[in-house]
C-alpha atoms as a PDB file:
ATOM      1  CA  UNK A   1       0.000   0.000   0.000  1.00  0.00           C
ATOM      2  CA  UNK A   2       1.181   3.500  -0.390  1.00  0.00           C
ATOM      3  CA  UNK A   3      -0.229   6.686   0.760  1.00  0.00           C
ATOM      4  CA  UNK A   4      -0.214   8.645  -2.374  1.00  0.00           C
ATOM      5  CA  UNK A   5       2.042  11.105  -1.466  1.00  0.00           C
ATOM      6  CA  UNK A   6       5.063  11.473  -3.783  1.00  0.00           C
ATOM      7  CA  UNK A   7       8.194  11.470  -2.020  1.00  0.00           C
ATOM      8  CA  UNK A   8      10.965  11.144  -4.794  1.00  0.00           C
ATOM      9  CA  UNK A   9      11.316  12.206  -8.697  1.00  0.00           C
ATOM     10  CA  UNK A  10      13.061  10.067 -10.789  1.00  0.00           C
ATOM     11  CA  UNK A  11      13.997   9.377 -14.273  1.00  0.00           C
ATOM     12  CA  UNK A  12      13.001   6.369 -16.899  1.00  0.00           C
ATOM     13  CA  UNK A  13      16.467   5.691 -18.351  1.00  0.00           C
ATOM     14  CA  UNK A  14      15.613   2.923 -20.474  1.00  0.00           C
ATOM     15  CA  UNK A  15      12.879   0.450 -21.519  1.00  0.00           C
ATOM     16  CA  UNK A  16      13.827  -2.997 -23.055  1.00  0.00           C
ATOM     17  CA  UNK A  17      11.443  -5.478 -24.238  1.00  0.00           C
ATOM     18  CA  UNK A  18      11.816  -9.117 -22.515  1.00  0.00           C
ATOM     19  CA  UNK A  19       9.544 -12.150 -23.088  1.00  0.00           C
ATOM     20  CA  UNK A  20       6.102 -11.432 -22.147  1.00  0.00           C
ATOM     21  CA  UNK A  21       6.555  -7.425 -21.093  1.00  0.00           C
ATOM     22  CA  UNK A  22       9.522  -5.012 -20.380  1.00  0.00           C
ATOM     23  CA  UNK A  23      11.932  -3.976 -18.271  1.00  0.00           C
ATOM     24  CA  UNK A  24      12.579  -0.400 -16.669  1.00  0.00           C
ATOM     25  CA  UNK A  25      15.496   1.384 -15.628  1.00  0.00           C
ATOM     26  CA  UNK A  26      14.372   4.131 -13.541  1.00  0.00           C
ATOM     27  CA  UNK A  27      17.137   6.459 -12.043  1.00  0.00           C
ATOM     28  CA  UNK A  28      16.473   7.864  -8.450  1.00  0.00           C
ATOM     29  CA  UNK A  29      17.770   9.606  -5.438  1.00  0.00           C
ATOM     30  CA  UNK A  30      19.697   7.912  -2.827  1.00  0.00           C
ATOM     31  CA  UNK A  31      17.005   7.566  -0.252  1.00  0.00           C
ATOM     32  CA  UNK A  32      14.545   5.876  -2.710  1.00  0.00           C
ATOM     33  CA  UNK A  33      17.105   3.304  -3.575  1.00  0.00           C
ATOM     34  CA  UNK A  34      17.440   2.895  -0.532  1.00  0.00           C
ATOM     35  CA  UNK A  35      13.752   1.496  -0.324  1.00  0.00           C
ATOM     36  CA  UNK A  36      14.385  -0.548  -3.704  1.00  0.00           C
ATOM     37  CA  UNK A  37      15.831  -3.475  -3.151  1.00  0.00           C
ATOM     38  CA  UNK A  38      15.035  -7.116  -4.392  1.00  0.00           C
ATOM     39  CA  UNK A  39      11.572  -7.390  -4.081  1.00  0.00           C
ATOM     40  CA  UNK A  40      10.439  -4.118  -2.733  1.00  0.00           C
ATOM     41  CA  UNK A  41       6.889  -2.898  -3.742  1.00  0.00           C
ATOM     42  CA  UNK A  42       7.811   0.656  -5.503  1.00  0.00           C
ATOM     43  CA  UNK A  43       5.032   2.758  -6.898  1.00  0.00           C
ATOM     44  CA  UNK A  44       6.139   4.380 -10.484  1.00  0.00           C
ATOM     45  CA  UNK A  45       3.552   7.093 -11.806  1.00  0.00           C
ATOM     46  CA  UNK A  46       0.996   5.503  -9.412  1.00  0.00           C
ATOM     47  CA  UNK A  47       1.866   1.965 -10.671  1.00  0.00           C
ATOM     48  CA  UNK A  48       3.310  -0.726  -8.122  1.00  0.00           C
ATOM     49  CA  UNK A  49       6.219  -2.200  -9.840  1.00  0.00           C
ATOM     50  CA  UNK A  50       8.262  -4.418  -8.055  1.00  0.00           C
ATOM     51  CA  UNK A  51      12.074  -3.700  -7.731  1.00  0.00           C
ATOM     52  CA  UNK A  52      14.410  -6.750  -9.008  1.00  0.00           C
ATOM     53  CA  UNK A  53      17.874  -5.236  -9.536  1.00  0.00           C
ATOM     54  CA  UNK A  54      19.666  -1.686  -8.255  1.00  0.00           C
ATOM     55  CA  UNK A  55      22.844   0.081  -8.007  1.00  0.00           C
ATOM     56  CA  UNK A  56      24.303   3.207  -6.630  1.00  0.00           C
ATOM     57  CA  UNK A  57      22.196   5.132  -9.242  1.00  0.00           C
ATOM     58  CA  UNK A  58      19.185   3.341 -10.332  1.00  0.00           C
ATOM     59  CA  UNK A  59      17.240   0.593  -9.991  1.00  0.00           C
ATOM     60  CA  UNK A  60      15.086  -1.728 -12.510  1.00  0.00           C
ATOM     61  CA  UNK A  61      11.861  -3.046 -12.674  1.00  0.00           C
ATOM     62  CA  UNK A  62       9.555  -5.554 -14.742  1.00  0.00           C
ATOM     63  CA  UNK A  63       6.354  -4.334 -16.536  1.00  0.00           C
ATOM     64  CA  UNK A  64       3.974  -7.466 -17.445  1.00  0.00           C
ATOM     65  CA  UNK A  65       1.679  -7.309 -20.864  1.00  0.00           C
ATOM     66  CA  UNK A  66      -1.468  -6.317 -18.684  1.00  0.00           C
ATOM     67  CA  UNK A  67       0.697  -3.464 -17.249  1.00  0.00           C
ATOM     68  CA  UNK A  68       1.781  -2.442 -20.679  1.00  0.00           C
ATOM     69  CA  UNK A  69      -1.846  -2.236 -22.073  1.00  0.00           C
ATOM     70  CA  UNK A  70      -3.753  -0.437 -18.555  1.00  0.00           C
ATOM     71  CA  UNK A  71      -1.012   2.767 -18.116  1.00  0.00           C
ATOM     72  CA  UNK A  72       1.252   4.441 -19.810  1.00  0.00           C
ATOM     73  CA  UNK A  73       4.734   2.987 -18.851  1.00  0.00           C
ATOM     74  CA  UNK A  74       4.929   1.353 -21.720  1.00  0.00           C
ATOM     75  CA  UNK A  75       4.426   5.199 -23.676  1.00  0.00           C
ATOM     76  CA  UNK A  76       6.336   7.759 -21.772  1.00  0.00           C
ATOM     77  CA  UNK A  77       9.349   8.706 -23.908  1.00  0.00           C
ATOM     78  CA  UNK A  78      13.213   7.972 -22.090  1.00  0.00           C
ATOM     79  CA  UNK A  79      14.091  10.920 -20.099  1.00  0.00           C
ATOM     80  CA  UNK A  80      10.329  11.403 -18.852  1.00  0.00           C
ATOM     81  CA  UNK A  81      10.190  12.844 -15.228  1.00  0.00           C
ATOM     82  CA  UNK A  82       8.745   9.730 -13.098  1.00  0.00           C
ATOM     83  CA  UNK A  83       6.674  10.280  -9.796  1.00  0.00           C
ATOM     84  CA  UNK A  84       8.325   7.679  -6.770  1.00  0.00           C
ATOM     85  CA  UNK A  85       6.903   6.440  -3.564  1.00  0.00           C
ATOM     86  CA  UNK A  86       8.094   3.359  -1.568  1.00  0.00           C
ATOM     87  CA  UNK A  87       5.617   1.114   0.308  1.00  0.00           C
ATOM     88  CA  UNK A  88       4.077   2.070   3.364  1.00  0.00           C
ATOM     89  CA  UNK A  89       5.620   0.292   6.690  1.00  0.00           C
ATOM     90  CA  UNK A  90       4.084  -0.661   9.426  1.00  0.00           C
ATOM     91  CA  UNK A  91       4.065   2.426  11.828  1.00  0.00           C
ATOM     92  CA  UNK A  92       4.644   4.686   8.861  1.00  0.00           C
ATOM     93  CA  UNK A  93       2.216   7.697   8.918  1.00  0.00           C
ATOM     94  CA  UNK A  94      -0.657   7.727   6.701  1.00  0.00           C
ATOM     95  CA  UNK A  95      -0.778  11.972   5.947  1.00  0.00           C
ATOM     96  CA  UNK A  96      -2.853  10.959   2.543  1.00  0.00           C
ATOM     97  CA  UNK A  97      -5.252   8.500   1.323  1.00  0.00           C
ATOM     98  CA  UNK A  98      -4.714   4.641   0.553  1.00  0.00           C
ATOM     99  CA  UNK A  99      -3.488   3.798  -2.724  1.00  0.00           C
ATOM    100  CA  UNK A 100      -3.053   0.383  -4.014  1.00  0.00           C
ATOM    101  CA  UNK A 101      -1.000   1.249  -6.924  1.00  0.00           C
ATOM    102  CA  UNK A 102      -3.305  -0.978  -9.200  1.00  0.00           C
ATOM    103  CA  UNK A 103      -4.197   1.140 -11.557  1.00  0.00           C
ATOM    104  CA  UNK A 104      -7.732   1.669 -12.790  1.00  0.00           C
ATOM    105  CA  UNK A 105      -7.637   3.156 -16.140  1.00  0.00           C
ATOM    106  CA  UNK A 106      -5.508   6.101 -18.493  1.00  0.00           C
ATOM    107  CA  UNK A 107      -7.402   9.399 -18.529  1.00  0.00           C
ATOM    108  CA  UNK A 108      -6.300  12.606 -20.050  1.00  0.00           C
ATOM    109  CA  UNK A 109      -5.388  16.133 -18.763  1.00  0.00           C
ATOM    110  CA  UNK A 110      -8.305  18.571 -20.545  1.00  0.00           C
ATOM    111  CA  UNK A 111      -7.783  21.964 -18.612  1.00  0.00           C
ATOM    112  CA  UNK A 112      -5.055  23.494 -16.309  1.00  0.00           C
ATOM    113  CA  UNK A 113      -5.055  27.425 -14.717  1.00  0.00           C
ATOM    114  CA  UNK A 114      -1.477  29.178 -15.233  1.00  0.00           C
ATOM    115  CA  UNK A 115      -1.247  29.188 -11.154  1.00  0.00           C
ATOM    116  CA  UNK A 116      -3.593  27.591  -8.757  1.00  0.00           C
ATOM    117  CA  UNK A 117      -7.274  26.415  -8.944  1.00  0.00           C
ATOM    118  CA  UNK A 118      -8.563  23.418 -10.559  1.00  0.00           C
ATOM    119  CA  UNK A 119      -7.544  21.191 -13.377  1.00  0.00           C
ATOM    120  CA  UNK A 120      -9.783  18.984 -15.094  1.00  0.00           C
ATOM    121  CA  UNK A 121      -9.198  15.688 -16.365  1.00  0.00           C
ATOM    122  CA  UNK A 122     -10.774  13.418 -18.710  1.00  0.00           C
ATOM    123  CA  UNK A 123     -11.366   9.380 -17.161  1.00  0.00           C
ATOM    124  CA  UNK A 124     -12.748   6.168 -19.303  1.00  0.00           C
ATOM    125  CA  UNK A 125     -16.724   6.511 -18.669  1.00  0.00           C
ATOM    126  CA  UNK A 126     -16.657   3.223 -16.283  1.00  0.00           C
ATOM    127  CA  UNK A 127     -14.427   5.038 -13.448  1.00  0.00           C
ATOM    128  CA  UNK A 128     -17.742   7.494 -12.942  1.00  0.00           C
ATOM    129  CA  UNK A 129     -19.720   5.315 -10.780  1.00  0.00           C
ATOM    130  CA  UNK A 130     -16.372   5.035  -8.598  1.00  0.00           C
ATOM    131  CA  UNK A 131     -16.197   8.784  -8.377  1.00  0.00           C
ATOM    132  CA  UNK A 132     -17.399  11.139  -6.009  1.00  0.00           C
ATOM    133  CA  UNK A 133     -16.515  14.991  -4.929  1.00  0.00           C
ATOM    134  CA  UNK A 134     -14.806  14.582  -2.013  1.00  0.00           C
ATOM    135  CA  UNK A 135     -13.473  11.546  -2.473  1.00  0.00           C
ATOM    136  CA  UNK A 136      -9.961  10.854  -4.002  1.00  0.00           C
ATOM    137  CA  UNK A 137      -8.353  10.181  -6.942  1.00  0.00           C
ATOM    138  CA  UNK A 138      -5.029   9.077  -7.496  1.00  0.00           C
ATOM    139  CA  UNK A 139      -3.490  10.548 -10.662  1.00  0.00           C
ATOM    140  CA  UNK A 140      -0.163   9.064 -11.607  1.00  0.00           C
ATOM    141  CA  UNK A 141       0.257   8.181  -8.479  1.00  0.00           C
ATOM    142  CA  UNK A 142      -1.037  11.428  -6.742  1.00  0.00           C
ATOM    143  CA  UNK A 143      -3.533  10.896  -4.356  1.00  0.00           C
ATOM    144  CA  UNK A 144      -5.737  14.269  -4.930  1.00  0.00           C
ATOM    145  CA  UNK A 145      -9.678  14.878  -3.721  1.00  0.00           C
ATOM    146  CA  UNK A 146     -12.046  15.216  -6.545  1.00  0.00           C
ATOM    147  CA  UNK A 147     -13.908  18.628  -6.531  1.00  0.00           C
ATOM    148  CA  UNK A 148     -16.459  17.439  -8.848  1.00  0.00           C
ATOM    149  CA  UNK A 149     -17.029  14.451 -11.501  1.00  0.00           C
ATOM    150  CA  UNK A 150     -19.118  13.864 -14.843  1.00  0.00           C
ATOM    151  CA  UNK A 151     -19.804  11.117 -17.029  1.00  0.00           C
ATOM    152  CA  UNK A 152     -16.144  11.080 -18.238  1.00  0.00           C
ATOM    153  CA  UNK A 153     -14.438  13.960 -16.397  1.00  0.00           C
ATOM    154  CA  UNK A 154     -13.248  14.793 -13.306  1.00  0.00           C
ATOM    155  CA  UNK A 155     -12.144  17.624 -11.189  1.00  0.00           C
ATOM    156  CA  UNK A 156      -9.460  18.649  -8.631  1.00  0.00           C
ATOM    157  CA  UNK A 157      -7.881  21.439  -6.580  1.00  0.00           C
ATOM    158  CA  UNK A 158      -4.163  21.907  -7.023  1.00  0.00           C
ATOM    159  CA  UNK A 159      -2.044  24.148  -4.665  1.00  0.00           C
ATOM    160  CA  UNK A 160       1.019  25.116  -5.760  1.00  0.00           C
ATOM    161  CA  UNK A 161       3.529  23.003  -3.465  1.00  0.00           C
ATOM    162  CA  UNK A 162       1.983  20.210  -4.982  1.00  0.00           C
ATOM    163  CA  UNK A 163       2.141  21.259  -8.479  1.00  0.00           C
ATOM    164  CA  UNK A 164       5.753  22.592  -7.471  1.00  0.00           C
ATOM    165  CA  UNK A 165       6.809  19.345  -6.365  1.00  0.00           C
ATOM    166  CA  UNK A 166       5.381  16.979  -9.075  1.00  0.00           C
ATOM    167  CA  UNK A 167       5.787  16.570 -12.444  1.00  0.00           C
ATOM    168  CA  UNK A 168       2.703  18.650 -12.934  1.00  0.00           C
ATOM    169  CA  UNK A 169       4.413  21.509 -13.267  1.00  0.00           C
ATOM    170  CA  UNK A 170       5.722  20.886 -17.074  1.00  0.00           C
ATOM    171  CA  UNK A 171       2.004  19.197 -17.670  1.00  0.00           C
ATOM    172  CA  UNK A 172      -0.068  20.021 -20.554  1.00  0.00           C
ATOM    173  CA  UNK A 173      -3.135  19.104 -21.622  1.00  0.00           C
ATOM    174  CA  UNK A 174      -3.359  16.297 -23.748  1.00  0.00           C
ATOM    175  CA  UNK A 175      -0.996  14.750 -20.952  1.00  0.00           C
ATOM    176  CA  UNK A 176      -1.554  11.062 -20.450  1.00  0.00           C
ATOM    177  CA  UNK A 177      -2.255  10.120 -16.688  1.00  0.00           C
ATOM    178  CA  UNK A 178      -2.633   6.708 -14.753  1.00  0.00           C
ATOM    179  CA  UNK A 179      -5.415   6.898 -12.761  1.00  0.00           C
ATOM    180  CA  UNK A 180      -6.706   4.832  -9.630  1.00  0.00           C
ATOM    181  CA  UNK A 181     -10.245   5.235  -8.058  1.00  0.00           C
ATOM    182  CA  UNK A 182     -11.074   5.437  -4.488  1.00  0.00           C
ATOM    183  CA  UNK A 183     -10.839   1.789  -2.983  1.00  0.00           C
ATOM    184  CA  UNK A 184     -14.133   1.984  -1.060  1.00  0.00           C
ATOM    185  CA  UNK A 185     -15.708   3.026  -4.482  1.00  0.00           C
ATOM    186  CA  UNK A 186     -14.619   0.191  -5.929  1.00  0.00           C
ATOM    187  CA  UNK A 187     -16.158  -1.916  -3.634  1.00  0.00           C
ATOM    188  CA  UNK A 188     -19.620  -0.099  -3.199  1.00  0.00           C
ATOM    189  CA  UNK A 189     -19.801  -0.537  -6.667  1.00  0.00           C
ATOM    190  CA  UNK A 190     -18.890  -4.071  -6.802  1.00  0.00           C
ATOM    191  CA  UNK A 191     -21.754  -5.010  -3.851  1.00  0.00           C
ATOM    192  CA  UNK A 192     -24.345  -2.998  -6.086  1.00  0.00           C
ATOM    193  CA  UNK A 193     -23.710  -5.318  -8.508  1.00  0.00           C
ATOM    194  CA  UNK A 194     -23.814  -8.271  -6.693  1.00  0.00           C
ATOM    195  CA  UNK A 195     -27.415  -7.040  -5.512  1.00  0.00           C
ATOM    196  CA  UNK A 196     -30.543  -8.241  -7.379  1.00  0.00           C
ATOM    197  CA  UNK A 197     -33.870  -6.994  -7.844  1.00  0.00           C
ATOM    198  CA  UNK A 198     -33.395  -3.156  -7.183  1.00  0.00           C
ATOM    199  CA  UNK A 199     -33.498  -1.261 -10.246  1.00  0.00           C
ATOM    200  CA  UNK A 200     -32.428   1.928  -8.860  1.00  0.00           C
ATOM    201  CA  UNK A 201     -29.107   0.470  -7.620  1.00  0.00           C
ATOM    202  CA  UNK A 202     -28.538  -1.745 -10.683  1.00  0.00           C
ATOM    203  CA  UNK A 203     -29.047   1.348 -12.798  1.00  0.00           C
ATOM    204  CA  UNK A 204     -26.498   3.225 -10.287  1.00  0.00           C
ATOM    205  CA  UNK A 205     -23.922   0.560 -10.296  1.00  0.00           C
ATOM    206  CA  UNK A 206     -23.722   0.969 -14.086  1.00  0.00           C
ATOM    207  CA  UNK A 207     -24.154   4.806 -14.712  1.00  0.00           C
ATOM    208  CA  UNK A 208     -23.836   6.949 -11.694  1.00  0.00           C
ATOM    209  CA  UNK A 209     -25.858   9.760 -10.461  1.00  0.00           C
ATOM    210  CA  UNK A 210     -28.135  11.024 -13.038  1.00  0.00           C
END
């Protein structure tokens, strides 16, 4: 799990196919390798990628087919500006929300102010019934609280620090995002489904609010 939160920038230095997916080599600062060894659960542009090699300037990571084809690790040009977080520990404080690093679906930057206020982004139509104002939304790995949501769009307030300290900063739209929904949407949705016989929740689980 990981608190959405991004604690480190880093780099992707290279991207090399191997049998069924690819392999990243993302540089990073000291204190993030630190957290990458063997094994380690890291969370790359808000997907959880699992560490299996590092040295003094870098470590690598493998990206299956399915994580290939649901973000955008398998798009971002060499050089692109990656957002890093290491796994929460137990004890670790939780300042932000719960992110599971399983990402949800690719939506789109559509509208950003020149300083703060709110940017709007576009999300696949499927993510609505997931989102809420007020509850969060984790956008390449930024855990940020939706202002409001549409059919296929959603809304969020940046402050400055944040967009200071992200890669945000050089975003325009048209921008590619990985996006993950609010975990206890997810499963509100999934036990409206399961439920049989009311229309009205049937009708919510598959198109929101109307």
């Amino acid at each position: 799990m990981f608190t959405g939160l991004v604690r480190h920038l880093g780099n992707l230095d290279a991207r090399n196919t191997r049998p069924g997916g690819a392999r990243l080599r993302i540089s990073a600062p000291p204190e993030l390798l630190e957290r990458a060894e063997q094994g380690a659960s890291i969370c790359v542009n808000g997907a959880c990628l699992t560490a299996v090699a590092r040295d003094g300037r870098a470590f690598e990571a493998d990206l299956s087919e399915e994580t290939l084809g649901k973000t955008t690790l398998g798009l971002l040009p060499l050089g692109t500006l990656l957002h890093l977080e290491p796994s929460l520990r137990v004890g670790d404080p939780l300042d932000g929300h719960l992110v599971s690093g399983h990402v949800d679906g690719i939506g789109q930057l559509l509208e950003r102010p020149e300083g703060e206020g709110i940017w709007r982004f576009a999300m696949p139509a499927n993510l609505a019934p997931m989102t809420a104002p007020k509850g969060s939304m984790a956008v390449d790995g930024i855990s940020l609280t939706v202002v409001e949501a549409g059919r296929d769009w959603f809304s969020v307030a940046l402050i400055p620090e944040t967009v200071r300290r992200t890669r945000l900063e050089t975003m325009r739209p048209g921008a590619e995002v990985n996006l993950e929904v609010d975990p206890i949407g997810r499963f509100v949705l999934r036990a409206l489904e399961l439920r049989d016989g009311d229309e009205r929740l049937a009708r919510f689980a598959t198109r929101g609010w109307e």
